[in-house]
Protein backbone atom coordinates (compact mmCIF):
# COMPACT_ATOMS: atom_id res chain seq x y z
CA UNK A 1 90.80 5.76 -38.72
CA UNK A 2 87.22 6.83 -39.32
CA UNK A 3 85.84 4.26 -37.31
CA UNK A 4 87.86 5.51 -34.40
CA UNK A 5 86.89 9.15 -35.57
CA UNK A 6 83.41 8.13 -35.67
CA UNK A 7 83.35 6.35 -32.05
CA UNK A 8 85.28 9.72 -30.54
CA UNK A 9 82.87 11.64 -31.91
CA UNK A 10 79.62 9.58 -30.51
CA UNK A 11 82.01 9.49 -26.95
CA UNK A 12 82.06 13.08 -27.03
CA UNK A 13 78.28 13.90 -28.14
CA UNK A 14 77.37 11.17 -25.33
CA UNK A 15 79.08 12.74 -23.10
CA UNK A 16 78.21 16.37 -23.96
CA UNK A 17 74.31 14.64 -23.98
CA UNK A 18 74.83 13.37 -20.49
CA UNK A 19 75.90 17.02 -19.10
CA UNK A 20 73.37 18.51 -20.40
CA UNK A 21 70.69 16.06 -18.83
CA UNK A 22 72.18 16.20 -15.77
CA UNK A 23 72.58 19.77 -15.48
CA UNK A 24 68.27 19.61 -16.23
CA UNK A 25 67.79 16.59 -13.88
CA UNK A 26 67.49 18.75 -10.77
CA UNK A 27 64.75 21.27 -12.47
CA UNK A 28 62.95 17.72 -13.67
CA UNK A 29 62.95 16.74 -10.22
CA UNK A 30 61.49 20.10 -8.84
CA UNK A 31 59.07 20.01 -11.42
CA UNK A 32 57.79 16.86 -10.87
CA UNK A 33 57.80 16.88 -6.96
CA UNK A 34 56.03 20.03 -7.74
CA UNK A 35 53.48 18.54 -9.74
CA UNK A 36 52.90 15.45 -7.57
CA UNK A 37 52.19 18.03 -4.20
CA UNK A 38 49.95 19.63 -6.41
CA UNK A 39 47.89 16.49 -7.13
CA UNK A 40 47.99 15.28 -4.16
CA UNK A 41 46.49 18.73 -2.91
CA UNK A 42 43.81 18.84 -5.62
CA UNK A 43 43.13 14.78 -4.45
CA UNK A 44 42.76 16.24 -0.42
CA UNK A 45 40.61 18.98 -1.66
CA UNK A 46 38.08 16.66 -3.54
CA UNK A 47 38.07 14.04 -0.66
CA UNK A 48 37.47 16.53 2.01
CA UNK A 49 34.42 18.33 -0.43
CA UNK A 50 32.57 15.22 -1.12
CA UNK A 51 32.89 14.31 2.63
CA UNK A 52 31.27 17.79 2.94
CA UNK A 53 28.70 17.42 0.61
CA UNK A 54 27.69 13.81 1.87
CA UNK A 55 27.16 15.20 5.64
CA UNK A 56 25.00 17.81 3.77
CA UNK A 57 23.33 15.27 1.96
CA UNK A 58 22.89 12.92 5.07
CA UNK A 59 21.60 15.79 6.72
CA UNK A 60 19.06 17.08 4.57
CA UNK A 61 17.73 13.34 3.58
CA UNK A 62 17.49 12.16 7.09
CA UNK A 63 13.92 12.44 8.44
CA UNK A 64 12.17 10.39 10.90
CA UNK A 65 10.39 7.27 9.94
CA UNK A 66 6.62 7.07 10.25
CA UNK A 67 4.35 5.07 9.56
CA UNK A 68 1.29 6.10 6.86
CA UNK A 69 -2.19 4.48 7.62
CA UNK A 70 -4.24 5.09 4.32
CA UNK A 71 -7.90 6.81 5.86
CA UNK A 72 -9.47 4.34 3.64
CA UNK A 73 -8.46 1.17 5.56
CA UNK A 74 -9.64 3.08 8.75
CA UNK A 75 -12.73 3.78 7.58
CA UNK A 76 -12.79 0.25 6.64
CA UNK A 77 -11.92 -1.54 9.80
CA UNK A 78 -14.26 0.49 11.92
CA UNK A 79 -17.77 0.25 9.33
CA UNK A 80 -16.86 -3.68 9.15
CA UNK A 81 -16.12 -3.66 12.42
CA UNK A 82 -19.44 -2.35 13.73
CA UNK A 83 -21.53 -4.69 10.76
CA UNK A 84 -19.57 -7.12 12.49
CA UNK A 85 -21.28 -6.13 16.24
CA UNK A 86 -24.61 -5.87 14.74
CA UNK A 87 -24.65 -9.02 12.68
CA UNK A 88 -23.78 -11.34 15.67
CA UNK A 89 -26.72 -9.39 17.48
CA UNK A 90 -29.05 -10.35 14.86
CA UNK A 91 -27.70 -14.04 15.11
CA UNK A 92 -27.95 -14.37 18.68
CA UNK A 93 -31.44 -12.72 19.23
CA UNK A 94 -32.85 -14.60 16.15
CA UNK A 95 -31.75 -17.83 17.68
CA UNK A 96 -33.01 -17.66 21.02
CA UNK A 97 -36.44 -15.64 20.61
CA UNK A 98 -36.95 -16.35 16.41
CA UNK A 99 -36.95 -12.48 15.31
CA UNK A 100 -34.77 -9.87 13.82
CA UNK A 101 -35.72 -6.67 15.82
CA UNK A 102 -36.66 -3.79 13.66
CA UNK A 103 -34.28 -1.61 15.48
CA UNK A 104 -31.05 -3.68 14.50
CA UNK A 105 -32.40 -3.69 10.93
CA UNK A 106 -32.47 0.14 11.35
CA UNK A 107 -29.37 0.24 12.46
CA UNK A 108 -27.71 -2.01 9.74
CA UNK A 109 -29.38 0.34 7.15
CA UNK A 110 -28.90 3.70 8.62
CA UNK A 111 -24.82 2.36 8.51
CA UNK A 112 -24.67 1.21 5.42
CA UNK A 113 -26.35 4.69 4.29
CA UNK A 114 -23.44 6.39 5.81
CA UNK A 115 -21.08 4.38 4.54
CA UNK A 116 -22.14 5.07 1.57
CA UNK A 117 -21.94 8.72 1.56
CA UNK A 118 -18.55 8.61 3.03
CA UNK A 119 -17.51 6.64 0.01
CA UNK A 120 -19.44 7.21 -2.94
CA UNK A 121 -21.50 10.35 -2.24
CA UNK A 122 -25.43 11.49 -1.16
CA UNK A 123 -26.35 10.79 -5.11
CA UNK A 124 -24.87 6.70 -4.16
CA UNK A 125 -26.65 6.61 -0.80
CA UNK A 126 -30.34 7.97 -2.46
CA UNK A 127 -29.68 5.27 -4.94
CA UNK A 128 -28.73 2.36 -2.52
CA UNK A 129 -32.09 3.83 -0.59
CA UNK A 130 -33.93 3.53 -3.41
CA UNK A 131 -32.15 -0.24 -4.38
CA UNK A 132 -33.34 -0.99 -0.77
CA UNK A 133 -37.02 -0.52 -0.66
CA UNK A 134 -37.18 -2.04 -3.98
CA UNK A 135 -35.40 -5.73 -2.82
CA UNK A 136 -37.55 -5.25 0.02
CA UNK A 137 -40.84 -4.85 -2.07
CA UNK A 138 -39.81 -7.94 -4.04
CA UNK A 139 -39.01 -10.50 -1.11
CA UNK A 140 -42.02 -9.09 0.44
CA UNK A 141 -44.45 -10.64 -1.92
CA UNK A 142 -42.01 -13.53 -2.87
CA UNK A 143 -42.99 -14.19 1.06
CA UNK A 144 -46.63 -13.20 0.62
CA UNK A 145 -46.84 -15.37 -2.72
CA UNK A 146 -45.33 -18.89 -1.00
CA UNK A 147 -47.13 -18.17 2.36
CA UNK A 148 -50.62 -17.89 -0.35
CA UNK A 149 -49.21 -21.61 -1.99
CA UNK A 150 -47.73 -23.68 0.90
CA UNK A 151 -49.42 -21.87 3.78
CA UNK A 152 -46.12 -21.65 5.68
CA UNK A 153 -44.21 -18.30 5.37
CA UNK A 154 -40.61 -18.93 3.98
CA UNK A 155 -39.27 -16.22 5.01
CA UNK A 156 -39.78 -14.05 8.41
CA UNK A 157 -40.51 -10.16 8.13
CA UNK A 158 -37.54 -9.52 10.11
CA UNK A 159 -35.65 -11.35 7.10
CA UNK A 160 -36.97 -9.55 4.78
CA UNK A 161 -36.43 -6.47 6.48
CA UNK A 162 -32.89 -7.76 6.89
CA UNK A 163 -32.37 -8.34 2.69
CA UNK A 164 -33.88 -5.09 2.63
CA UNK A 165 -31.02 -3.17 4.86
CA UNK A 166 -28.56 -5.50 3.64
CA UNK A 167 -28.76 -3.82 0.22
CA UNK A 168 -27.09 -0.39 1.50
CA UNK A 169 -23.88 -2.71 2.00
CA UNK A 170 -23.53 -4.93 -0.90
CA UNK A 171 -26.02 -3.58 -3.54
CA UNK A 172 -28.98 -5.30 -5.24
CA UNK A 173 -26.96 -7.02 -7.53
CA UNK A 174 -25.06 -8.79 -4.92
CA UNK A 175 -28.21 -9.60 -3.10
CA UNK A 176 -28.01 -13.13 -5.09
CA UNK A 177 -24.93 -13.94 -4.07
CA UNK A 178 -25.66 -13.35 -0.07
CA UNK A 179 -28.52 -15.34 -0.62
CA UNK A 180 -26.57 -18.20 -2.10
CA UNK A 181 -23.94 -18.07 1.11
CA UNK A 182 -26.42 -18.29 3.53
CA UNK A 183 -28.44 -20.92 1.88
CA UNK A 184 -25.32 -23.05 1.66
CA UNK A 185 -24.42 -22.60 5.15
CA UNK A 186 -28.25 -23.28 6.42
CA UNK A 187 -27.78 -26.42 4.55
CA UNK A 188 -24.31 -27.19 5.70
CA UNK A 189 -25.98 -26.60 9.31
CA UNK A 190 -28.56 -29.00 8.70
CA UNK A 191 -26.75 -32.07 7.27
CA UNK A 192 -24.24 -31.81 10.09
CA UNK A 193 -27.41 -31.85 12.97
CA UNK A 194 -28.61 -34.95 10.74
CA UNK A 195 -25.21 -36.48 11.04
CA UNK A 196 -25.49 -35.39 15.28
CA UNK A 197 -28.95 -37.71 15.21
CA UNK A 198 -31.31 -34.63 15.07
CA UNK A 199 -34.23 -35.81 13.36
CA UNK A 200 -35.18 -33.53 10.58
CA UNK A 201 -38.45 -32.88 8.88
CA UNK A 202 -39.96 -30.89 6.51
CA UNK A 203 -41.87 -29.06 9.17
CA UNK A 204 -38.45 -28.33 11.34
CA UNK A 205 -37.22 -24.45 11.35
CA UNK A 206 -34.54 -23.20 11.45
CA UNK A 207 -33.69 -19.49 12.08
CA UNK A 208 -32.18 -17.78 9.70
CA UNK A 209 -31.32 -14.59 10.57
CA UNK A 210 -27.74 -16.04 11.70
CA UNK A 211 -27.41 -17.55 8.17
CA UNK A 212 -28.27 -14.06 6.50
CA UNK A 213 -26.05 -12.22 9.03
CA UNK A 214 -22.92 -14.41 7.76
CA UNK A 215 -23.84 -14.09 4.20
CA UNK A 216 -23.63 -10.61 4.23
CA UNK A 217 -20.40 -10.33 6.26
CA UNK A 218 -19.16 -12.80 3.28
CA UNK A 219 -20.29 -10.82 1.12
CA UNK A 220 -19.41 -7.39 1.90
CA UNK A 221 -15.57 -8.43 2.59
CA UNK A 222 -15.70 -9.96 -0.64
CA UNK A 223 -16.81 -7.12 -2.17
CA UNK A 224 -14.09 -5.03 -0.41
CA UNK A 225 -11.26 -8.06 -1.08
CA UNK A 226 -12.07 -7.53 -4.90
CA UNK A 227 -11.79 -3.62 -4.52
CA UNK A 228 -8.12 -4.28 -3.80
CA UNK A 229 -7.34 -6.84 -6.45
């Protein structure tokens, strides 16, 4: 008897339960149909204002491209560029009439003064002036002293005069190393005409102007490599 008592009673608070939740199952549904139209509203909203805000950002970021060519590099390209022009003239003119004229060695120096002061300063160039006259000095009676013991001259005025303006570009402490280039390649030179069957002798001169010319191209692009490094 209780056990049918007790399974009436759980029929009829099921069944009371049930009424209930049906009776609130319409208001669930509103509320949650509510709530997803909501959502999806607030989801529209925040798709259509970062689609805003990414044309705005498109729009402000979007600038032509150009290309940047550093003034230094310029500068560069057209000082080697004219050592370049004057350096074959000194190879060409010393190899068909044996001199350096004083007028390209001028011209070598008076550009390598400028470059300096475009670079460095007027305080640089006076002391690349002043570095100049003094290689010039030495090699001048380095010439004067083996012309004195061998009674041949070494060197030519015009390369001395060339060292000399060669200084405003690489500096006397670089001086060596230009040296060393174009002794090299004067040598290179020579072996290979020996090799041709040009019969070589002490007394046999060759210019060297072009030699000096290419060691300071070398030298100066060196120079200007190791800058960058």
């Amino acid at each position: 008897m209780r056990t049918i008592v007790g399974i009436l009673c759980g029929f009829v608070t099921a069944q009371t339960f049930c009424r209930i939740f049906s009776a609130s199952l319409p208001s669930m549904t509103i509320t949650i149909s509510q709530t997803r139209r909501a959502v999806t509203d607030q989801l529209k909203m925040d798709c259509s204002t970062r689609a805003s805000c990414c044309n705005t950002l498109s729009t402000r970021h979007t600038y032509p491209v150009t290309m940047h060519i550093d003034r230094e590099v310029l500068h560069f390209i057209g000082s080697y560029g004219a050592l370049c022009v004057l350096c074959c003239a000194v190879a060409l003119i010393d190899l068909r009439h044996g001199i350096i004229p004083n007028w390209l060695n001028l011209a070598i120096a008076a550009l390598g003064l400028a470059n300096v002061v475009v670079t460095e300063g007027t305080t640089a160039a006076f002391t690349a002036m002043a570095s100049a006259v003094l290689v010039g000095a030495v090699f001048w009676l380095l010439q004067r002293l083996y012309f004195v013991l061998r009674h041949v001259d070494g060197l030519g005025l015009g390369d001395v005069k060339f060292l000399a303006a060669a200084t405003t570009w690489v500096g006397a402490t670089e001086v060596p190393t230009l040296l060393l280039i174009a002794a090299l390649a004067a040598l290179a030179v020579a072996g290979g005409l020996q090799l041709a069957g040009h019969e070589m002798k002490r007394q046999t001169s060759i210019p060297f102007g072009p030699f000096l010319a290419l060691g300071l191209l070398l030298t100066s692009a060196l120079q200007s490599w190791l800058a960058l490094i």
